[in-house]
N, C-alpha and C. Protein backbone atom coordinates (compact mmCIF):
# COMPACT_ATOMS: atom_id res chain seq x y z
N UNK A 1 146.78 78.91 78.71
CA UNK A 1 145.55 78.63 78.00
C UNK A 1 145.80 78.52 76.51
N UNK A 2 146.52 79.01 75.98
CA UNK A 2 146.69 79.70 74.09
C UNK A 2 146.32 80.70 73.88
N UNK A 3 145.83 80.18 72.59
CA UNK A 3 145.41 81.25 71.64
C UNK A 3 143.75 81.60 72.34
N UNK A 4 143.53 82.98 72.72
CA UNK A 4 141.77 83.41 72.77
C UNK A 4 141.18 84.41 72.01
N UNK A 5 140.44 84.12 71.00
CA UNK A 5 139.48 85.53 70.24
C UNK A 5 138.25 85.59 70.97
N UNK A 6 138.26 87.00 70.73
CA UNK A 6 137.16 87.54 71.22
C UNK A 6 136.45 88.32 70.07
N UNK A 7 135.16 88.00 69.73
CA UNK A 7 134.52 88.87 69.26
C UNK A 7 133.38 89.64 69.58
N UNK A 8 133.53 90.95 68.88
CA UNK A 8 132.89 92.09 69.73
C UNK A 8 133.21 93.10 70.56
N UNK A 9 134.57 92.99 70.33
CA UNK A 9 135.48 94.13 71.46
C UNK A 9 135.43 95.22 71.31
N UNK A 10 134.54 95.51 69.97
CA UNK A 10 134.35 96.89 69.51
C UNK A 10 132.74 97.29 70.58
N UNK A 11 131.76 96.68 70.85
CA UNK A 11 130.62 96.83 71.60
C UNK A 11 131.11 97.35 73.23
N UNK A 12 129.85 97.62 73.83
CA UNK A 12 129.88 97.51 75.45
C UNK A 12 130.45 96.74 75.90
N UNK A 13 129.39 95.31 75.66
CA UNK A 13 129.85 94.00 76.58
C UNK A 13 131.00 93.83 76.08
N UNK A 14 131.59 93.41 74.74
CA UNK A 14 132.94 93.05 74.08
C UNK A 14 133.67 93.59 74.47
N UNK A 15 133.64 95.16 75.11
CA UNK A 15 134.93 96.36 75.29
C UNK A 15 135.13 95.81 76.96
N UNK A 16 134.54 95.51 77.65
CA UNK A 16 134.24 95.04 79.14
C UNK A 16 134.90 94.10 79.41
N UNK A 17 134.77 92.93 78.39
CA UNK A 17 134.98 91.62 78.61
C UNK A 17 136.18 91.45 78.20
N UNK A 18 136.92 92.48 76.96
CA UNK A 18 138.42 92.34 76.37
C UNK A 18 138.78 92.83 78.03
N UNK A 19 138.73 94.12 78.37
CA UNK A 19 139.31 94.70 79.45
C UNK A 19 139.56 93.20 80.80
N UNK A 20 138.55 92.95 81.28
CA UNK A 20 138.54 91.92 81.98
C UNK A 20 139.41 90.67 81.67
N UNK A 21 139.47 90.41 80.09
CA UNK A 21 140.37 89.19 79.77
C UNK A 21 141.55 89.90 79.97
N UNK A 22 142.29 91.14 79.69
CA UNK A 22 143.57 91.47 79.69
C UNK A 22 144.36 91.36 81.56
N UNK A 23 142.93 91.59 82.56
CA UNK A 23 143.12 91.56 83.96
C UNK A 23 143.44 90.10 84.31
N UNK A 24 142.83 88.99 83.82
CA UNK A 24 143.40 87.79 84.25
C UNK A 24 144.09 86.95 83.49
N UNK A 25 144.58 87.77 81.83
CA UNK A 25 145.20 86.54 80.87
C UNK A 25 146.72 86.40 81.79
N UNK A 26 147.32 85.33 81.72
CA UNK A 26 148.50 85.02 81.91
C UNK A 26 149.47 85.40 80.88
N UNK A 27 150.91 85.43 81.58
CA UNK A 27 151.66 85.60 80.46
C UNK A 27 151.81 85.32 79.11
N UNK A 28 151.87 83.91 79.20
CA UNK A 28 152.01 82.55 78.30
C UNK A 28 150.67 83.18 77.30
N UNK A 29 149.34 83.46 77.47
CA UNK A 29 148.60 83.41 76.29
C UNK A 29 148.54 84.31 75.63
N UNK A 30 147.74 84.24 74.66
CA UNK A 30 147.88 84.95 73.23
C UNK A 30 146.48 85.09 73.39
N UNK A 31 146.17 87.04 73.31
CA UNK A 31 144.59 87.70 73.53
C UNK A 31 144.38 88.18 71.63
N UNK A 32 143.81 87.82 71.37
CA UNK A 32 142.95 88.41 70.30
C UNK A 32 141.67 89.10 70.05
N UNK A 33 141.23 90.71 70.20
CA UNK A 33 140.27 91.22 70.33
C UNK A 33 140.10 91.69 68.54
N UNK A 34 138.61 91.40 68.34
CA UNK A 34 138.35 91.35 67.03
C UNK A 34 136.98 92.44 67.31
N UNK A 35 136.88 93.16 66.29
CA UNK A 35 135.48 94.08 65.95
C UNK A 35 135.47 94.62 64.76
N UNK A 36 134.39 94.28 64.56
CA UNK A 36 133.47 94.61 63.38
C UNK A 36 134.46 95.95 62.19
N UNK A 37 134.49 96.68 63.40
CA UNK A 37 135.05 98.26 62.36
C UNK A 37 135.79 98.52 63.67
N UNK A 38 137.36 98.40 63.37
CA UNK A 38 138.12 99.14 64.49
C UNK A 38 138.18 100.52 64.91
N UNK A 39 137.18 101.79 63.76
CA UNK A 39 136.75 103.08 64.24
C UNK A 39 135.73 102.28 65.51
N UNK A 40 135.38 101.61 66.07
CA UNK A 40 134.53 101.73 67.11
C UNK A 40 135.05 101.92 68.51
N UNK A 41 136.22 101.49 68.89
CA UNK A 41 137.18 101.10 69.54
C UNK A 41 138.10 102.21 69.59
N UNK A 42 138.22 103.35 71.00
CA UNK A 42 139.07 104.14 70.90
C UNK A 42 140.60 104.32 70.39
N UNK A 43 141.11 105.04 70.10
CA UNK A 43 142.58 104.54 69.86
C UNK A 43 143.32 104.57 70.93
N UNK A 44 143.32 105.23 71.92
CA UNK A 44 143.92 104.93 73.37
C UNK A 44 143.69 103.83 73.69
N UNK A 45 142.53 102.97 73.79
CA UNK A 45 142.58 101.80 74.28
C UNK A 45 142.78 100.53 73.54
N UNK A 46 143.28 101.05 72.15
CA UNK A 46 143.45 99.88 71.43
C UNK A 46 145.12 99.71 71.35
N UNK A 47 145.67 101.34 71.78
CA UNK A 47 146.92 101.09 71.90
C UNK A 47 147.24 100.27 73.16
N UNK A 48 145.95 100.81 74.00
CA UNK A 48 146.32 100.03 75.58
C UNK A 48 146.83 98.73 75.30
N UNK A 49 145.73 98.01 74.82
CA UNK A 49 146.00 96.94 74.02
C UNK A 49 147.06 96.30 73.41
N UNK A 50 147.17 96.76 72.79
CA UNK A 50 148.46 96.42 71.60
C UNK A 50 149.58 96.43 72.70
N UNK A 51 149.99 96.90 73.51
CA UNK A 51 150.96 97.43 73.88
C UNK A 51 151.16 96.13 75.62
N UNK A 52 150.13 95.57 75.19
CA UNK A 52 150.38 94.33 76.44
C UNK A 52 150.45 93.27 75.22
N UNK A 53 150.68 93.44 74.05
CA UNK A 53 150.88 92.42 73.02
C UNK A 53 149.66 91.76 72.51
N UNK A 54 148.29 92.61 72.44
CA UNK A 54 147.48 91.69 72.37
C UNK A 54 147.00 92.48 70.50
N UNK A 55 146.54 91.22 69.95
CA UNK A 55 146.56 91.40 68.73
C UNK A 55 145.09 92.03 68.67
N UNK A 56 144.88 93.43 67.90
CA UNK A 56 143.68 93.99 67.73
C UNK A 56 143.58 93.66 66.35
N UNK A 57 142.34 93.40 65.54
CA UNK A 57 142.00 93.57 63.89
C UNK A 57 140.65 94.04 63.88
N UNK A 58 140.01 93.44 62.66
CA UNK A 58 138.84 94.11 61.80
C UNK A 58 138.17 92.55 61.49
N UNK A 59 137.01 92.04 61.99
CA UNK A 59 136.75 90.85 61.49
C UNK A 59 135.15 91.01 61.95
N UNK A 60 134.74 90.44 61.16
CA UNK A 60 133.17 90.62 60.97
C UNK A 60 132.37 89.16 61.50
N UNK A 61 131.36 89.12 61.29
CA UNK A 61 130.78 87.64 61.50
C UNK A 61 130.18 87.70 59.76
N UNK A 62 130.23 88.75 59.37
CA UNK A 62 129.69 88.34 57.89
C UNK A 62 130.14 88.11 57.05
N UNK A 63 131.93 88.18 57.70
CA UNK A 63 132.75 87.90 56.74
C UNK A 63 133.68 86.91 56.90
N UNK A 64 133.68 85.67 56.21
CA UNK A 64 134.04 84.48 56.88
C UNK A 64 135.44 84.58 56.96
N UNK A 65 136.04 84.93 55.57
CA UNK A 65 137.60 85.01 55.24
C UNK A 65 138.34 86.29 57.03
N UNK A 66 137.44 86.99 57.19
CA UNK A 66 138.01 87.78 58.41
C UNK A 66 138.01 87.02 59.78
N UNK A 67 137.00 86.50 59.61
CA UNK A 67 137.16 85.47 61.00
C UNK A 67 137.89 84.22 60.74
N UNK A 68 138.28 83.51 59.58
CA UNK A 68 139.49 82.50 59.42
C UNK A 68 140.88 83.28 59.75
N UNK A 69 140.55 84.40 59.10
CA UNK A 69 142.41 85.17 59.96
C UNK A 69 142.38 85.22 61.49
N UNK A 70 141.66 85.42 61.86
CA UNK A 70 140.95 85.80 63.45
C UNK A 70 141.62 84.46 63.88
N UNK A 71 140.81 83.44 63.52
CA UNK A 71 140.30 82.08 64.38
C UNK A 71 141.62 80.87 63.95
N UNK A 72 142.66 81.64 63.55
CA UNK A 72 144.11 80.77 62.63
C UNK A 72 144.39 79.92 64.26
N UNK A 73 144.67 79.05 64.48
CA UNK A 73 145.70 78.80 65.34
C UNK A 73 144.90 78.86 67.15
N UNK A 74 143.87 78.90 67.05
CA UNK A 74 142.92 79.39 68.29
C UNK A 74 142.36 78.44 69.04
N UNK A 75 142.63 78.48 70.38
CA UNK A 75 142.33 77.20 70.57
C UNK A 75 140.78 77.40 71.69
N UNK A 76 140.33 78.74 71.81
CA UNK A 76 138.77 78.87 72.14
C UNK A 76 138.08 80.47 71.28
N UNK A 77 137.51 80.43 70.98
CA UNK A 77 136.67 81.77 70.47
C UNK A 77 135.63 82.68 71.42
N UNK A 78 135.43 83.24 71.90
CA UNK A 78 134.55 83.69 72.40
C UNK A 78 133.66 84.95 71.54
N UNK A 79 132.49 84.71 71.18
CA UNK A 79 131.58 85.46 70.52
C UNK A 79 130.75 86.63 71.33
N UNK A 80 130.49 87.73 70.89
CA UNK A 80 129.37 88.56 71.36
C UNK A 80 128.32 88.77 70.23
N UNK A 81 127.33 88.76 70.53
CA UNK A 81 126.18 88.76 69.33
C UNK A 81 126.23 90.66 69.05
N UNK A 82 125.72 90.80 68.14
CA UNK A 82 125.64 92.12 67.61
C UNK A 82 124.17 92.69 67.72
N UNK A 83 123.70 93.59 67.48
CA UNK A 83 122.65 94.63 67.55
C UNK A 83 121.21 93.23 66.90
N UNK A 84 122.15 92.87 65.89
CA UNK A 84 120.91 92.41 65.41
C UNK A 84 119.72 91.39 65.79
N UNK A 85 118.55 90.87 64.97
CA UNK A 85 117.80 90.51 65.54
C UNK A 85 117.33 89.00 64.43
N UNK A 86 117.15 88.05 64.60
CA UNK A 86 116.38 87.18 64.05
C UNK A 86 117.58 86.47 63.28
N UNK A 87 116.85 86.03 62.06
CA UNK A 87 117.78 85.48 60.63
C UNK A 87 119.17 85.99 61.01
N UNK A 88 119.05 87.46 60.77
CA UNK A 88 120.73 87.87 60.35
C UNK A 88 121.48 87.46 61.29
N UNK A 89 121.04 87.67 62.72
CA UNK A 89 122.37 87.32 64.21
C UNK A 89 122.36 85.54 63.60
N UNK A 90 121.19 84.78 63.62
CA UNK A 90 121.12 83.20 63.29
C UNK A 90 122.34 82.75 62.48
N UNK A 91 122.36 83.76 61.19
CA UNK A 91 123.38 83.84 60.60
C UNK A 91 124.92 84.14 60.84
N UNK A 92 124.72 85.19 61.12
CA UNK A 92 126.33 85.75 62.33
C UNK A 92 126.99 84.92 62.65
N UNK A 93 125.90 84.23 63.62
CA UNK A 93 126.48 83.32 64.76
C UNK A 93 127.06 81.37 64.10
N UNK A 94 126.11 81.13 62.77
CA UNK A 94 126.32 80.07 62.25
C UNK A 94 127.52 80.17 61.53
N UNK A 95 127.93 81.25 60.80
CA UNK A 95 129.32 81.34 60.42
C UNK A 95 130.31 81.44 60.80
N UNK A 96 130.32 81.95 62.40
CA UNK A 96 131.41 82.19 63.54
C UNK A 96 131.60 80.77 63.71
N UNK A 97 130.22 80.03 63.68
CA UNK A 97 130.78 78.27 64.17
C UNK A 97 131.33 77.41 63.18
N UNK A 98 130.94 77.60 61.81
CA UNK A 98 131.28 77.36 60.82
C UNK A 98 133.22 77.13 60.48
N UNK A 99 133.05 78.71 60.85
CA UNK A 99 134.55 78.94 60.90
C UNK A 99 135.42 77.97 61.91
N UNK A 100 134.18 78.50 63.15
CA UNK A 100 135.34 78.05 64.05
C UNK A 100 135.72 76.73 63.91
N UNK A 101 134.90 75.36 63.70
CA UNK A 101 134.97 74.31 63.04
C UNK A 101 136.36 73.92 62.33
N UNK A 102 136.25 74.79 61.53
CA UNK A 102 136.86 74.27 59.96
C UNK A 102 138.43 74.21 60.25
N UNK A 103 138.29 75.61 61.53
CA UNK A 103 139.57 76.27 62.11
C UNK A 103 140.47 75.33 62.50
N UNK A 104 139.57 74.36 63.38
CA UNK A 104 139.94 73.69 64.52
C UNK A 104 139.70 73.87 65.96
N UNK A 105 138.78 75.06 66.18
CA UNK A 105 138.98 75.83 67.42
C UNK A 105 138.12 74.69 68.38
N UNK A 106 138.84 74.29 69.53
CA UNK A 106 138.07 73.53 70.40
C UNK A 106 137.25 74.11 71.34
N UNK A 107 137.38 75.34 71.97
CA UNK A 107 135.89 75.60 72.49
C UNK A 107 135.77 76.74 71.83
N UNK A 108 133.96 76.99 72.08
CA UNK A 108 133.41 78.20 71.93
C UNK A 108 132.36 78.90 72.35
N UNK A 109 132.39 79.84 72.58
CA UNK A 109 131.48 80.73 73.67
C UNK A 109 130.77 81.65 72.88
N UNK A 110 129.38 81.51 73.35
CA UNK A 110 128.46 82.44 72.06
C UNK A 110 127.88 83.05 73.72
N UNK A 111 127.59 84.24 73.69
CA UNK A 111 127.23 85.33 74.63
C UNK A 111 125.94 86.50 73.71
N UNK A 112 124.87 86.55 74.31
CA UNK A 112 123.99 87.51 73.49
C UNK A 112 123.13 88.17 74.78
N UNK A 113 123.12 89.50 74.43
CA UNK A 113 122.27 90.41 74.97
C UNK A 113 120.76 90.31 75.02
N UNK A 114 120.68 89.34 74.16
CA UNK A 114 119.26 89.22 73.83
C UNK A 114 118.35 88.23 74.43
């Protein structure tokens, strides 16, 4: 497949859905789990993580420069929406595409609780 980010791996659904991507990624790809504040994200399971080679960081949706490191080289994104509600997620989510755009990233997956 490539390169896959995920954002939100620090949440429920995000922590679920990294777990689940690590059960069917193939050798060959490259997992990228991204959240907000990596205190959210146990350290046992981020070593879990790390330790099947998958790249953990710190990347925000509010922060564009964090999701251009994120989204370098990526060839799908997958998004989780955050707590929030209205404008601000509208926002979140327009800069994740923004990015992903600019990136190059050819697909992308926006997922919301809401």
């Amino acid at each position: 497949m490539g390169k896959f980010v995920l954002m939100g791996a620090g949440g429920n659904v995000g922590g679920a859905a990294a777990d689940f991507a690590c059960e069917i990624a193939k050798p060959e790809d490259q997992l990228v789990f991204a959240t907000s504040s990596l205190d959210k994200i146990p350290a046992d399971k981020v070593a879990r993580w790390r330790s099947k080679g998958i790249e953990v960081l710190s990347a925000s949706y509010d922060d564009r420069e964090s999701m251009k490191k994120a989204f370098e080289g990526a060839d799908a994104v997958a998004t989780i929406s955050t707590w929030l509600i209205g404008d601000r997620r509208r926002n979140q989510i327009k800069n994740a595409l923004e990015v992903a755009k600019e990136m190059g990233v050819k697909r992308f997956c926006y997922t919301s609780g809401a």
